[in-house]
Protein backbone atom coordinates (compact mmCIF):
# COMPACT_ATOMS: atom_id res chain seq x y z
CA UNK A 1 -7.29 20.57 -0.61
CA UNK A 2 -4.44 19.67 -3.26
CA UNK A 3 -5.02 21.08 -6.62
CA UNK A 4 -5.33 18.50 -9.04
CA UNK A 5 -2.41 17.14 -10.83
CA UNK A 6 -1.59 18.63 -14.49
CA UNK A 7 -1.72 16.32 -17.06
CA UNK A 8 0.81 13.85 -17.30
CA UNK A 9 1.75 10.66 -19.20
CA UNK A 10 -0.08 7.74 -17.57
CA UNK A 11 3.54 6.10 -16.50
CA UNK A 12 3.75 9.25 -14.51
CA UNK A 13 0.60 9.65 -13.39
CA UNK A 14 0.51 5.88 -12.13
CA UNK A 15 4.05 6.67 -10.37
CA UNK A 16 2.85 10.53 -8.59
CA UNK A 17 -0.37 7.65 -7.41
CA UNK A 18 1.86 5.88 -5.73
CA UNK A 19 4.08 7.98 -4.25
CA UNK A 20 1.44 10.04 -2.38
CA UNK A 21 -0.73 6.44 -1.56
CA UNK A 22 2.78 5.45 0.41
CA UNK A 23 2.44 8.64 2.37
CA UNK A 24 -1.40 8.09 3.24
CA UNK A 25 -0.85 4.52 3.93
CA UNK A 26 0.91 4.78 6.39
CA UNK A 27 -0.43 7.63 7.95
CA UNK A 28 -3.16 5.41 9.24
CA UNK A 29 -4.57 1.15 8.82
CA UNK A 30 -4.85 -0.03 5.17
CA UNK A 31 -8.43 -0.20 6.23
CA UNK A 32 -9.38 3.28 7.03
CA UNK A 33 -7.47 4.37 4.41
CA UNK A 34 -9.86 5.84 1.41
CA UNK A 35 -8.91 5.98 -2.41
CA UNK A 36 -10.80 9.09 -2.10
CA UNK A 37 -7.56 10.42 0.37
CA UNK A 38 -5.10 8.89 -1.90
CA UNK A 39 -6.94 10.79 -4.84
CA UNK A 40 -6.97 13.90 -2.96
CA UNK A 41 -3.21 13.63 -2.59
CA UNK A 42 -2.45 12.99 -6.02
CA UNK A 43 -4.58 15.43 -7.20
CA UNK A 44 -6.81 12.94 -8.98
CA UNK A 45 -10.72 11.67 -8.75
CA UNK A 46 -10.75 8.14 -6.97
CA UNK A 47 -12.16 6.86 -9.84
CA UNK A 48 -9.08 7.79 -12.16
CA UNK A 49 -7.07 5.74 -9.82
CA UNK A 50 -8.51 2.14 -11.00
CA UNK A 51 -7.70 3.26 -14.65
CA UNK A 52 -3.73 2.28 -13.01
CA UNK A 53 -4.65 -0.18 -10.20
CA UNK A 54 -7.40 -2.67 -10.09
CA UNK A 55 -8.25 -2.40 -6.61
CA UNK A 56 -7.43 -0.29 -3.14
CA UNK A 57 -5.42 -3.54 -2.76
CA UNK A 58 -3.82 -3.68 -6.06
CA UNK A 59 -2.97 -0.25 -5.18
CA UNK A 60 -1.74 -0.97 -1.62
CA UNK A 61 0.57 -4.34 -2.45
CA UNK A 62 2.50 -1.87 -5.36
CA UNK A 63 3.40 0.36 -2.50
CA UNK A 64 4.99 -2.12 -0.36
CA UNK A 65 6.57 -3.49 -4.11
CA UNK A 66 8.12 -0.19 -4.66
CA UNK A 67 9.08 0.92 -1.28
CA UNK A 68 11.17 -2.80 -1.39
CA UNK A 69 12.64 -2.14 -4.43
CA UNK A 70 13.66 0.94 -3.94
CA UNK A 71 15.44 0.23 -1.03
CA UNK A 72 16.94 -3.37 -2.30
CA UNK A 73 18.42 -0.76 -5.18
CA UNK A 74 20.25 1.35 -2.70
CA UNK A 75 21.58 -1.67 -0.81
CA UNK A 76 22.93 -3.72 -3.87
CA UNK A 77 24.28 0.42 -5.21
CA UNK A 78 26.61 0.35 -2.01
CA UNK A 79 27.21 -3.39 -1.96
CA UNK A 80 28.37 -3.13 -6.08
CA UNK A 81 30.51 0.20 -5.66
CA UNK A 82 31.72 -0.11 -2.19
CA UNK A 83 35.31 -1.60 -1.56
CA UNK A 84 35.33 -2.65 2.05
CA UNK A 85 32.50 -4.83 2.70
CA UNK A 86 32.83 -4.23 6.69
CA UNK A 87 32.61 -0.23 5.75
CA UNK A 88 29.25 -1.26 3.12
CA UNK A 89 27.69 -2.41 6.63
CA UNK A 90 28.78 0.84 8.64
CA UNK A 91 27.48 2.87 5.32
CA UNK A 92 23.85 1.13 5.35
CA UNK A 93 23.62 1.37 8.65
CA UNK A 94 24.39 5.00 8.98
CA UNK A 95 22.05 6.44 6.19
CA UNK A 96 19.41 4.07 7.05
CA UNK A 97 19.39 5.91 10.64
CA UNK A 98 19.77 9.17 8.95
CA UNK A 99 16.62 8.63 6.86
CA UNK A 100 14.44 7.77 9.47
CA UNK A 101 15.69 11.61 10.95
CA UNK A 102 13.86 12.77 7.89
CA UNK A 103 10.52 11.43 9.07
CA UNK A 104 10.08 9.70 5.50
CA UNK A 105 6.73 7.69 5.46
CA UNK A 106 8.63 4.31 4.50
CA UNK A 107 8.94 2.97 7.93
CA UNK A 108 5.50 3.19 9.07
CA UNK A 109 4.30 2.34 5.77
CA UNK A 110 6.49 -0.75 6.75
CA UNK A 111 5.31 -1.52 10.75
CA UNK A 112 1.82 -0.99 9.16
CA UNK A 113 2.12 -3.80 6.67
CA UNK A 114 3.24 -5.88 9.07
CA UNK A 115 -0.17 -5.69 11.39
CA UNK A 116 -1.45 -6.92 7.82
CA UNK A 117 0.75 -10.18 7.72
CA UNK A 118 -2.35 -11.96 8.24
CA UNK A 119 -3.29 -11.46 4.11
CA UNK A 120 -1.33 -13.73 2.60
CA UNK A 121 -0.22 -11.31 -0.38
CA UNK A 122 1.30 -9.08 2.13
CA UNK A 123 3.27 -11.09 4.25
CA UNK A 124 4.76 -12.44 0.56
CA UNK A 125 5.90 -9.19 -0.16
CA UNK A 126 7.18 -8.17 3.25
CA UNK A 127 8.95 -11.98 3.58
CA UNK A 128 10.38 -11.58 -0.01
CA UNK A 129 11.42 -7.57 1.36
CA UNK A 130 13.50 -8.99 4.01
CA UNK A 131 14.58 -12.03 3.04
CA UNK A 132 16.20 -10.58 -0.19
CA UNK A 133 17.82 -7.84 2.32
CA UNK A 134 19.43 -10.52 4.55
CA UNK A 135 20.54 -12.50 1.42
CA UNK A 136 22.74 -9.05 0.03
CA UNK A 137 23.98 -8.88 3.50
CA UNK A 138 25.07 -12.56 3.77
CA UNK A 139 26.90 -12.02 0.43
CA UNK A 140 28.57 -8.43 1.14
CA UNK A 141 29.67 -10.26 4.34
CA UNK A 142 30.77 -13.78 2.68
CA UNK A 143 33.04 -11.31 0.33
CA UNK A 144 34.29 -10.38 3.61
CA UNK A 145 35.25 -13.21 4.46
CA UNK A 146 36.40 -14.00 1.62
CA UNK A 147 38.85 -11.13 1.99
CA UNK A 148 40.05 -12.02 5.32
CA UNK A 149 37.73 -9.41 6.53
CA UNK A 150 35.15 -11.20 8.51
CA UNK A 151 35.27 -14.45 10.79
CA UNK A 152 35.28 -17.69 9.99
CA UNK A 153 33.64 -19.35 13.45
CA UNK A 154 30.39 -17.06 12.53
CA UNK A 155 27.15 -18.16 10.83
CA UNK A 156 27.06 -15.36 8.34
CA UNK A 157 23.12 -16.17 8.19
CA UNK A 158 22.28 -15.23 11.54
CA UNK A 159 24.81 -11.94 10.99
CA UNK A 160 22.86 -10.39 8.96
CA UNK A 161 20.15 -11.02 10.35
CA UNK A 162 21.36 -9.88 13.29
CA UNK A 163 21.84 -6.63 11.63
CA UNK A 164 18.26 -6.44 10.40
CA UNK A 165 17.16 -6.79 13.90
CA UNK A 166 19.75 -3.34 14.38
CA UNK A 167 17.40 -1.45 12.18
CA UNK A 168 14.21 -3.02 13.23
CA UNK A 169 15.19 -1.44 16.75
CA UNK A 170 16.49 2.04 15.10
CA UNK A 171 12.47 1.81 13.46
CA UNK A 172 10.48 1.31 16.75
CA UNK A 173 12.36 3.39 18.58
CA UNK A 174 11.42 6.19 15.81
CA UNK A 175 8.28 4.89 15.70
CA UNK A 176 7.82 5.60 19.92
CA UNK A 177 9.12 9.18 19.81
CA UNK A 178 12.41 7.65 21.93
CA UNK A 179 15.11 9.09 19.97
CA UNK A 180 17.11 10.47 23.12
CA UNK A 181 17.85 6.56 24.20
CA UNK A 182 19.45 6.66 20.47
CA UNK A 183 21.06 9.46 19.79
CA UNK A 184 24.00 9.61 16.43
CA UNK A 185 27.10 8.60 18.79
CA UNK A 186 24.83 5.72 20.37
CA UNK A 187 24.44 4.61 17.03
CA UNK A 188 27.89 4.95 15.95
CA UNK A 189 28.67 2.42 19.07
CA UNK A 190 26.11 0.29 18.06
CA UNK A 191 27.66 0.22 14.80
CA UNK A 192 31.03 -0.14 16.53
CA UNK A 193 30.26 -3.07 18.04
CA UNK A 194 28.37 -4.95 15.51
CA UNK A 195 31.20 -4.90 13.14
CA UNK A 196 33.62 -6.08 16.26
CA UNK A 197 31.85 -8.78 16.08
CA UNK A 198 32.14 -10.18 12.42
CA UNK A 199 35.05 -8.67 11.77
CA UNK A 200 38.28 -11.20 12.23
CA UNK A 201 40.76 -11.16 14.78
CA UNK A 202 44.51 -11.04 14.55
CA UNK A 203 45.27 -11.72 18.15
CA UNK A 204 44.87 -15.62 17.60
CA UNK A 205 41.73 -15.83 18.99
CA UNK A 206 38.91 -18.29 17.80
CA UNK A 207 37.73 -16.95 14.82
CA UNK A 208 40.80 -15.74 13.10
């Protein structure tokens, strides 16, 4: 059993609650999930958790909040202080298949939520996730293109979503245990040829 948690400031305290609920989350359904586990993992009683959350839900939706903005931070990061836009793509794309290698919690937490797309509250946060993901894609790519970077004869739309559905791929196939049919060079193809195809041609080809 974890000891419990010293005493902290309640900002803290509410953020340690949350980090350890993402882990238990989505170690199993939002339903069999217990504030008395979260508590445990915290180190708190499950009644100190609705002094920072008004319900298991309450509790449950600021996961999935946190776990999107954390990740919409790293994306605009590489987006803002990268100088290539094609090499931002290759650079999310990379780490992003890196970090599932570390077994972090995040993408099950995520494939959970989604089995819980039928409560409306969810599937707001999950739409707003990946919508706002595809729309820092669209604009790394459209300064691209702007560039001289990235086709013109491309919906830039449908590219980035494109590449979401890359990563969706990278996540069930970590999810399955069938990391052997993507291995780091497969990837680095993969990543190969997605950027072949938005990048612009100087052979004269449609699209140039």
């Amino acid at each position: 059993m974890r000891k419990r948690a010293p005493k902290r400031p309640a900002h803290e305290r509410r953020r340690l609650i949350l980090e350890e609920a993402q882990a238990v989350f989505a170690s199993d359904s939002y339903a069999r999930t217990a504030t008395a586990d979260i508590g445990r993992a915290a180190g708190v009683s499950a009644p100190a958790i609705y002094r920072y959350f008004s319900s298991k839900k309450d509790l449950y939706l600021s996961t999935l909040r946190l776990a999107s903005e954390r990740l919409l931070g790293i994306w605009k990061r590489i987006f803002d202080e990268g100088i290539d836009p094609l090499e931002n793509v290759w650079t999310i794309g990379m780490a992003y298949y890196d970090h599932l290698q570390s077994r972090s919690p995040v993408t099950r937490l995520w494939f959970r939520a989604l089995s819980e797309a039928g409560d409306d509250r969810v599937r707001a946060i999950l739409a707003k996730n990946f919508a706002a993901e595809v729309d820092l894609l669209e604009e790394n790519l459209k300064r691209g293109r702007a560039r001289g970077l990235v086709r013109r004869d491309i919906d830039l739309r449908i590219a980035a979503w494109h590449f979401m559905g890359i990563g969706l791929t990278f996540d069930l196939i970590n999810l399955l245990g069938l990391e052997d049919e993507l291995d780091r060079s497969k990837v680095e193809a993969w990543g190969r040829l997605y950027l072949e195809s938005v990048r612009k041609r100087d052979d004269g080809a449609a699209g140039s």
